[in-house]
N, C-alpha and C. Protein backbone atom coordinates (compact mmCIF):
# COMPACT_ATOMS: atom_id res chain seq x y z
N UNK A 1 0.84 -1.17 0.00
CA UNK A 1 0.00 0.00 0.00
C UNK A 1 0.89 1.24 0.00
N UNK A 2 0.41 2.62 -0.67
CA UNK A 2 1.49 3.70 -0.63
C UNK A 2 0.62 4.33 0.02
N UNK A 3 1.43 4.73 0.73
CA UNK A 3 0.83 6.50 1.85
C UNK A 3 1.70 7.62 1.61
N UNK A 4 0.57 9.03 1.49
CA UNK A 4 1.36 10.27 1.69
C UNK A 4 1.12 10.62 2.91
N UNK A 5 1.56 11.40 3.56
CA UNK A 5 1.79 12.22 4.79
C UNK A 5 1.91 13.77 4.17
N UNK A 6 1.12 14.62 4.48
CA UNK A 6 1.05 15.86 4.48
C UNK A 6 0.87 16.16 5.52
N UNK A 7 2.14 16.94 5.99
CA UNK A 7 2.52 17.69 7.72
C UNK A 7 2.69 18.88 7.13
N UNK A 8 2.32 20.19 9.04
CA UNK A 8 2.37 21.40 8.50
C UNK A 8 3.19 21.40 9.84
N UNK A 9 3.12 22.52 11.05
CA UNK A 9 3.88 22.71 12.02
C UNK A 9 3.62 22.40 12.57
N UNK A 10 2.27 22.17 12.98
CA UNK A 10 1.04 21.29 14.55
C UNK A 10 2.08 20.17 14.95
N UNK A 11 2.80 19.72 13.38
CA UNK A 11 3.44 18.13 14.18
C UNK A 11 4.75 18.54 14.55
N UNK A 12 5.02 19.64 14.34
CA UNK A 12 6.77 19.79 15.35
C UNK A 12 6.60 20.86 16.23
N UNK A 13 5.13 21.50 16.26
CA UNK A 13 4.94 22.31 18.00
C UNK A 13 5.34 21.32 18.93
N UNK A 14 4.61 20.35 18.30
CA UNK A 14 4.57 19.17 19.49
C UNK A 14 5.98 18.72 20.34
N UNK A 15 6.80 19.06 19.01
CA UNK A 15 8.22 18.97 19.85
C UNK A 15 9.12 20.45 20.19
N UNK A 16 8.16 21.20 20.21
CA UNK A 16 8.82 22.51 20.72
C UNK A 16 9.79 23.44 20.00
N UNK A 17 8.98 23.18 18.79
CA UNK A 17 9.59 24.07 17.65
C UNK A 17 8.32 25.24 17.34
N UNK A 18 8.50 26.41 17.22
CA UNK A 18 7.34 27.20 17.30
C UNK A 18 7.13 27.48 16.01
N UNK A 19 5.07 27.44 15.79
CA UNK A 19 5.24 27.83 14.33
C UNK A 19 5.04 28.82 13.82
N UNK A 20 5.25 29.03 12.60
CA UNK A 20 5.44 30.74 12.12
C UNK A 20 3.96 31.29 12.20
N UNK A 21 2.62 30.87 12.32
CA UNK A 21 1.33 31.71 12.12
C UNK A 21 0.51 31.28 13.07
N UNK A 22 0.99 30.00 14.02
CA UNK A 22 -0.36 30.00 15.23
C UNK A 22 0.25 30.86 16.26
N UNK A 23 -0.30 29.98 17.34
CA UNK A 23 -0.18 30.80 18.51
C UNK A 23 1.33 31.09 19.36
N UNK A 24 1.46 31.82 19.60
CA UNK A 24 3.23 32.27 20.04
C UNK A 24 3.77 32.07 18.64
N UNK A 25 3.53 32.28 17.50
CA UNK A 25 4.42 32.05 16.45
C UNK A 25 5.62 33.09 16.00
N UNK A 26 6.30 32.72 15.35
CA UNK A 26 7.99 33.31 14.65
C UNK A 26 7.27 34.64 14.85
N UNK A 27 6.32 34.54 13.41
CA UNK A 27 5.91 36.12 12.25
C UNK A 27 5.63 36.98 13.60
N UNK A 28 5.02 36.49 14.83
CA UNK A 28 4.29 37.70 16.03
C UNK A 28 5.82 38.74 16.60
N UNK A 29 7.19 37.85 16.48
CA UNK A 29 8.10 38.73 16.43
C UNK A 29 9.37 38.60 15.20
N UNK A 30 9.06 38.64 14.45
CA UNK A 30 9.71 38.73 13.06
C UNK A 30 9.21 39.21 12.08
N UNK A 31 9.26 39.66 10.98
CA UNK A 31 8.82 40.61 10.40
C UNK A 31 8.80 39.23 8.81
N UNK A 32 7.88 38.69 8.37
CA UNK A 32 8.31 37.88 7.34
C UNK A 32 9.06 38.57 6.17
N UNK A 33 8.61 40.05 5.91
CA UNK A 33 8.92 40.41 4.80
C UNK A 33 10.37 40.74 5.44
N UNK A 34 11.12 40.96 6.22
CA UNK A 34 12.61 41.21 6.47
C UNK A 34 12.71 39.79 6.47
N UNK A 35 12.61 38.88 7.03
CA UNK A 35 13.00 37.37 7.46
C UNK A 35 12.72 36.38 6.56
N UNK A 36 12.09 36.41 5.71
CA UNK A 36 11.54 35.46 5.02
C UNK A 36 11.61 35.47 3.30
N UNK A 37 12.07 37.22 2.83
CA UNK A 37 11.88 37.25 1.74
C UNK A 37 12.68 37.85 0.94
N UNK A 38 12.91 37.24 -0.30
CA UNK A 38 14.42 37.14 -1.22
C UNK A 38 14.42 38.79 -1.38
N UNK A 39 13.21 39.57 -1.79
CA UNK A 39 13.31 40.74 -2.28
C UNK A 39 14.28 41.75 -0.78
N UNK A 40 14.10 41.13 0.59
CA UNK A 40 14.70 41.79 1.64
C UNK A 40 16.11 41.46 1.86
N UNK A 41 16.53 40.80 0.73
CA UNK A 41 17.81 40.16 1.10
C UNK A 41 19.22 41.02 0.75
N UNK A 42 18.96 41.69 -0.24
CA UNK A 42 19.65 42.85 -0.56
C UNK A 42 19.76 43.73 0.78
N UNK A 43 18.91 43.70 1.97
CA UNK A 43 19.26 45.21 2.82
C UNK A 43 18.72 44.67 4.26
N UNK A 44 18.92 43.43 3.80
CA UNK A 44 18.75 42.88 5.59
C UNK A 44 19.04 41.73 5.49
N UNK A 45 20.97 41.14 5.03
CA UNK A 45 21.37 40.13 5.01
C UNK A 45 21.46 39.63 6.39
N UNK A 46 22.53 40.64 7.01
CA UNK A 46 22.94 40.14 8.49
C UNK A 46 21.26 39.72 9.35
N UNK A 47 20.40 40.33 8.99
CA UNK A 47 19.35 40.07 9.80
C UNK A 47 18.79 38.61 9.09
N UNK A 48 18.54 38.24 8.66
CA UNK A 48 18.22 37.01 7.76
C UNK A 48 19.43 35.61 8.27
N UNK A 49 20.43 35.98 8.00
CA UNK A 49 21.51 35.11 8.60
C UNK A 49 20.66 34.76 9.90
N UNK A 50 21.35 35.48 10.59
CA UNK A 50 20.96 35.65 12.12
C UNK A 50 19.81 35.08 12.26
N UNK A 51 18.92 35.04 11.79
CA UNK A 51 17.47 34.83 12.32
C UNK A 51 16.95 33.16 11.59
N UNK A 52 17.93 33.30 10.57
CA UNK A 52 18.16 31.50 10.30
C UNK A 52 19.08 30.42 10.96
N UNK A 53 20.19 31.19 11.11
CA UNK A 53 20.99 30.54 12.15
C UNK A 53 20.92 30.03 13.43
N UNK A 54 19.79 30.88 14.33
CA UNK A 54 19.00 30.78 15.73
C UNK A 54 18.47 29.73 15.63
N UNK A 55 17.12 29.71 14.28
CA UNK A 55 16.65 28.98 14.27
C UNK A 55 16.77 27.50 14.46
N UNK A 56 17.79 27.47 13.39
CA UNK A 56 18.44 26.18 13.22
C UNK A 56 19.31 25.61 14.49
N UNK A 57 19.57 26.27 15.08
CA UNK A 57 20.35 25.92 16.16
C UNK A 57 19.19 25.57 17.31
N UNK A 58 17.83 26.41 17.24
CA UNK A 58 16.23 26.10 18.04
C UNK A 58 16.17 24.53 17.79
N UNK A 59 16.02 24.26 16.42
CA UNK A 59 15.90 22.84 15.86
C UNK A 59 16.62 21.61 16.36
N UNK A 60 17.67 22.33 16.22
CA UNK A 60 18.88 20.94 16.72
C UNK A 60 18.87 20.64 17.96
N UNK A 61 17.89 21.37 18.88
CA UNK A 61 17.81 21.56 20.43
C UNK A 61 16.47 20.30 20.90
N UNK A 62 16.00 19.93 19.50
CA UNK A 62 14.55 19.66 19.72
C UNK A 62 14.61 18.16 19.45
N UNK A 63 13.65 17.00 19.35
CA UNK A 63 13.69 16.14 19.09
C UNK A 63 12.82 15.26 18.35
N UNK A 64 12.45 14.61 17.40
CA UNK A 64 11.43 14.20 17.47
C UNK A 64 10.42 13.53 17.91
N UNK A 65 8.82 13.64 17.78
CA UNK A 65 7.90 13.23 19.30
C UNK A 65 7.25 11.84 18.47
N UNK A 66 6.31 11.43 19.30
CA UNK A 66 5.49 10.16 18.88
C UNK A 66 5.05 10.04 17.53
N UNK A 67 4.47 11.48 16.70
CA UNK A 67 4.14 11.92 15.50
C UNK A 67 4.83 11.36 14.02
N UNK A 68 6.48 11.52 14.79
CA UNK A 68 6.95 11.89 13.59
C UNK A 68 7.54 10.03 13.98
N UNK A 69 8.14 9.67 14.56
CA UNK A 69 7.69 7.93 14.61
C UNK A 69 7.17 7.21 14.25
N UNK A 70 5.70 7.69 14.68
CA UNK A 70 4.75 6.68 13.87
C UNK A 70 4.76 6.76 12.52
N UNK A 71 5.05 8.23 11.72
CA UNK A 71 5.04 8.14 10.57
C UNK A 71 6.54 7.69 9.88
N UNK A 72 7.23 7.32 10.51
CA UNK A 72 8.58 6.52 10.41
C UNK A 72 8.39 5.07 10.49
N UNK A 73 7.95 4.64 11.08
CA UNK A 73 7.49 3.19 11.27
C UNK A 73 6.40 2.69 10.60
N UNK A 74 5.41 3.63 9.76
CA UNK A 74 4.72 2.95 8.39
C UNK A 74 5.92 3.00 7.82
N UNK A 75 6.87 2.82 7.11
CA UNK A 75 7.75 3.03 6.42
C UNK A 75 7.73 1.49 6.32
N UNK A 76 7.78 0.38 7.62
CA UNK A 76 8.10 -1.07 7.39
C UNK A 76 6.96 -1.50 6.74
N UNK A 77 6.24 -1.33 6.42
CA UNK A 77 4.86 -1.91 6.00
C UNK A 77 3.89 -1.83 4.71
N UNK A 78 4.63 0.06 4.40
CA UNK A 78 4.25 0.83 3.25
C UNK A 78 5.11 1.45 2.51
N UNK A 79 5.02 1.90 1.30
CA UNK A 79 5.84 2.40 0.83
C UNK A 79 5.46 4.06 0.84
N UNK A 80 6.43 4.85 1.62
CA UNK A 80 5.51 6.07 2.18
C UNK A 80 6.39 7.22 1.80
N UNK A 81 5.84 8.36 1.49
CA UNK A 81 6.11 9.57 0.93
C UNK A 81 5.86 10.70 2.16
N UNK A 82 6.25 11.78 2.89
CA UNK A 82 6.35 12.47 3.44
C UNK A 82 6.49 14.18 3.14
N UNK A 83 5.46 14.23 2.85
CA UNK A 83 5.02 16.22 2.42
C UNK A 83 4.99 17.03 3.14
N UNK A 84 6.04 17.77 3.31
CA UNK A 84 6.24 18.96 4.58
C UNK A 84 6.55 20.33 4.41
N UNK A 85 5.49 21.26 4.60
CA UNK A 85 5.52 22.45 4.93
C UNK A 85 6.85 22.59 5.81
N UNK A 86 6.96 21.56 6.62
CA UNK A 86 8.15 22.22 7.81
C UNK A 86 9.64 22.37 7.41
N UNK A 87 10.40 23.25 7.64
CA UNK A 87 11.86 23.84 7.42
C UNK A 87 12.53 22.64 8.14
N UNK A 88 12.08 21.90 9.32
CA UNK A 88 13.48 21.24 9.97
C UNK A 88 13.48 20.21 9.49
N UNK A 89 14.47 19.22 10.41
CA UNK A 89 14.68 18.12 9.92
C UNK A 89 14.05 16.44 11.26
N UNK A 90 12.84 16.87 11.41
CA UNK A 90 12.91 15.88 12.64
C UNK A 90 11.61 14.53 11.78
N UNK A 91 11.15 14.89 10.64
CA UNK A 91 10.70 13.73 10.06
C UNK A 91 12.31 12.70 9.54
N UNK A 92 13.27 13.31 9.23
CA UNK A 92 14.05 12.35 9.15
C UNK A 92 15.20 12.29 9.93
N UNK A 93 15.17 13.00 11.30
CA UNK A 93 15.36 12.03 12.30
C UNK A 93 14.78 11.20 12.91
N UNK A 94 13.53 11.00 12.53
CA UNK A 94 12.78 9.94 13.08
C UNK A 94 12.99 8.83 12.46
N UNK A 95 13.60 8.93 11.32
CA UNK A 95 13.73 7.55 10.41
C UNK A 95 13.21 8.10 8.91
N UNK A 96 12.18 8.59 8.64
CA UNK A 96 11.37 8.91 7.23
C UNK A 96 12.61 9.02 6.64
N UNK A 97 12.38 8.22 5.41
CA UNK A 97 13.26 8.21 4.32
C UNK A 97 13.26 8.60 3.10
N UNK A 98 11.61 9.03 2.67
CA UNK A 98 11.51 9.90 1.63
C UNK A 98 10.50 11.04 1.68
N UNK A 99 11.25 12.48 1.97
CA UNK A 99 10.60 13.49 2.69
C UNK A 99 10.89 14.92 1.91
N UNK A 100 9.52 15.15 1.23
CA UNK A 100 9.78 16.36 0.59
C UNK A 100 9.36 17.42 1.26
N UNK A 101 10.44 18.59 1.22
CA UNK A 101 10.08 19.70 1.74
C UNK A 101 9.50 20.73 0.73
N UNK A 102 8.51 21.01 1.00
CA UNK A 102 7.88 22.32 0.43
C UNK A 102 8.63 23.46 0.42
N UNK A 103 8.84 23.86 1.75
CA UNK A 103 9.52 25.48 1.84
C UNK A 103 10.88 25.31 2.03
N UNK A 104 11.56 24.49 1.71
CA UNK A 104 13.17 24.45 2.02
C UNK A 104 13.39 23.33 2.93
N UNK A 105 14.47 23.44 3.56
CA UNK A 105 15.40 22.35 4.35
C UNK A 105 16.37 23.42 5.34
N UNK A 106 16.26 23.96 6.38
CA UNK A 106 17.27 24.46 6.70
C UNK A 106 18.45 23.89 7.12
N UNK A 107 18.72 22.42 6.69
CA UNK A 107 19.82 22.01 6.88
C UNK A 107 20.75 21.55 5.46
N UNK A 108 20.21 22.50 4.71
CA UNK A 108 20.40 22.05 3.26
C UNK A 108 21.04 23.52 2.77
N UNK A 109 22.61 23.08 2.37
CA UNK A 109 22.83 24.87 1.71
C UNK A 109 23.27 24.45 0.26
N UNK A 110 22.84 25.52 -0.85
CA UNK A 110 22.86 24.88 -2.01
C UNK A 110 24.24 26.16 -2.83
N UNK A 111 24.34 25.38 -3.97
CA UNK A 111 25.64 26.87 -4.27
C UNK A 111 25.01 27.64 -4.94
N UNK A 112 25.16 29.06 -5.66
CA UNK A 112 24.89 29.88 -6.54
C UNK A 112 25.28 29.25 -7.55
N UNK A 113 26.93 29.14 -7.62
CA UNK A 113 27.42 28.67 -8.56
C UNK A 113 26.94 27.55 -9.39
N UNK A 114 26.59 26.82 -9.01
CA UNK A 114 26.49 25.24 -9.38
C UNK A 114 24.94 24.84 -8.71
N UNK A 115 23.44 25.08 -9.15
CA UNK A 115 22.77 24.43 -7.34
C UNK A 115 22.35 23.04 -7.54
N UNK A 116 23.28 22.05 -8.68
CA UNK A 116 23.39 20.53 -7.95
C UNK A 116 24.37 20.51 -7.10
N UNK A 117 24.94 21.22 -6.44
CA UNK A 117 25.86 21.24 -5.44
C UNK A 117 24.94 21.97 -4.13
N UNK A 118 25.12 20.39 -3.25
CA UNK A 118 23.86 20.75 -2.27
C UNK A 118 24.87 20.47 -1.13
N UNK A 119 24.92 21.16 0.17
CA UNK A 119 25.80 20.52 1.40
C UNK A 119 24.39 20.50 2.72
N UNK A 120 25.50 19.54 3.50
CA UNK A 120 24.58 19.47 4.55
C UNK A 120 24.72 20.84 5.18
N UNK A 121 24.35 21.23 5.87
CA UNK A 121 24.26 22.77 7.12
C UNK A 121 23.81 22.36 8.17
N UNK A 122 24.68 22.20 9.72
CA UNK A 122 24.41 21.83 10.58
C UNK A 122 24.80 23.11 11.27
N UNK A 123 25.37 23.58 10.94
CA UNK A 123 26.67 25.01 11.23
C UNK A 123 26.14 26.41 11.00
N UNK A 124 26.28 27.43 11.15
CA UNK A 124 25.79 29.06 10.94
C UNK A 124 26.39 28.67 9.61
N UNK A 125 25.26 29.79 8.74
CA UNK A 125 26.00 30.42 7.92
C UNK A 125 26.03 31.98 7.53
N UNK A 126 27.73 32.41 7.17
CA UNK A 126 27.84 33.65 7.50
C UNK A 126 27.81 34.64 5.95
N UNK A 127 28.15 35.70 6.35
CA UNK A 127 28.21 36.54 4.90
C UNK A 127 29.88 36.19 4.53
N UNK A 128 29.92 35.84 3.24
CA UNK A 128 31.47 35.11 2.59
C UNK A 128 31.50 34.25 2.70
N UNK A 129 30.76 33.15 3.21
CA UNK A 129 31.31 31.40 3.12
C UNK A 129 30.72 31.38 1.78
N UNK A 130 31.43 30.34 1.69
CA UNK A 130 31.90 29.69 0.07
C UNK A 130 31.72 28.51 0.04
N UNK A 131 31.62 27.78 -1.08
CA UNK A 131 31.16 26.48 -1.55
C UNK A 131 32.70 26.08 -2.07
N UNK A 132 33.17 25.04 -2.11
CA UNK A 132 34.61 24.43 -2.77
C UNK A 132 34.62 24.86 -4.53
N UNK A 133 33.77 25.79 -5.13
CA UNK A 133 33.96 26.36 -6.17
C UNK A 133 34.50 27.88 -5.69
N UNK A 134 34.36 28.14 -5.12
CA UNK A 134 34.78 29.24 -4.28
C UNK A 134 33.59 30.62 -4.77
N UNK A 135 32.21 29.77 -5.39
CA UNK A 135 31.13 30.61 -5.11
C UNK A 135 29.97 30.75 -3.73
N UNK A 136 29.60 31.74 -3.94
CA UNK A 136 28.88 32.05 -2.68
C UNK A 136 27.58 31.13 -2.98
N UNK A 137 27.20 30.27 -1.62
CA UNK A 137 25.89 29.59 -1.46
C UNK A 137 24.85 30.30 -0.42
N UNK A 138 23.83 29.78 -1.09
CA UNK A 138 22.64 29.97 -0.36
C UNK A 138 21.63 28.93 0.05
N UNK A 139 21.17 28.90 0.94
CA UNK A 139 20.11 28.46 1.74
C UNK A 139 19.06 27.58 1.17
N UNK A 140 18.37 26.16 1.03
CA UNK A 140 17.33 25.80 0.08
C UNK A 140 15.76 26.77 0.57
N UNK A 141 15.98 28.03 1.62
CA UNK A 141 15.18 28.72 1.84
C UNK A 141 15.37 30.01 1.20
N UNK A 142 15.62 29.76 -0.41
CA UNK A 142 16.10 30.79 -1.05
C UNK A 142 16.51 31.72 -0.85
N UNK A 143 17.25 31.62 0.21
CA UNK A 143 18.11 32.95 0.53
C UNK A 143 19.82 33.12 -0.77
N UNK A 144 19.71 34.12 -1.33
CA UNK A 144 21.11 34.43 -1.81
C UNK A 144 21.89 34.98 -1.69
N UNK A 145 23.02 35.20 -1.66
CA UNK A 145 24.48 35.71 -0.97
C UNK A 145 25.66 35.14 -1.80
């Protein structure tokens, strides 16, 4: 049998990742159009960095809950697909093995130069890091630099 999974943030509040439009969310103190959008990236890099970098470091703090398990463990039974609104990565720390992200990956930095040149990002990233082409990469949350 094949299953999709379409997740939004409800399933990683649960693990104490906050989401950007309910309640206590990002946007109530972030500004999306500075934080979120390519056209702001020209004049509010350092702020964009910064406010992805936190994040990601929020993420790595977190774990995944019963949610994202169970939908790891149809995996033995079904052949299962995983559709996610969500930026982190805790459907595949749970195990999920084939997991598309909608809005990016923040653990995913891609190059300008080249963007089949994808790296992992566990790490900040700053203004001037470079890809081993020695072009500037950006973010699979379309950020460019």
């Amino acid at each position: 049998m094949k299953v999709v999974f379409f997740t939004g943030s409800g399933i990683s509040d649960e693990s104490g990742i906050p989401t950007f439009r309910e309640r206590n969310a990002l946007w109530e103190d972030y500004d999306p159009k500075i934080y979120a959008s390519i056209a702001s990236w020209r004049t509010h890099k350092e702020e964009m960095l910064h406010f992805h970098n936190e994040f990601r470091r929020l993420v790595l703090e977190k774990e995944p809950n019963a949610a994202h398990l169970f939908i790891a463990d149809m995996q033995e039974n079904h052949e299962l697909v995983v559709i996610t609104q969500n930026v982190d990565d805790l459907h595949e720390r749970a195990g999920s093995q084939n997991v598309i992200h909608l809005h990016g990956n923040l653990f995913e930095a891609k190059s300008t130069f080249n963007p089949n040149l994808i790296y992992p990002c566990h790490k900040d990233i700053n203004i001037g890091d470079r890809c081993e082409k020695r072009k500037s990469i950006k973010t699979q949350r379309h950020l460019v630099w």
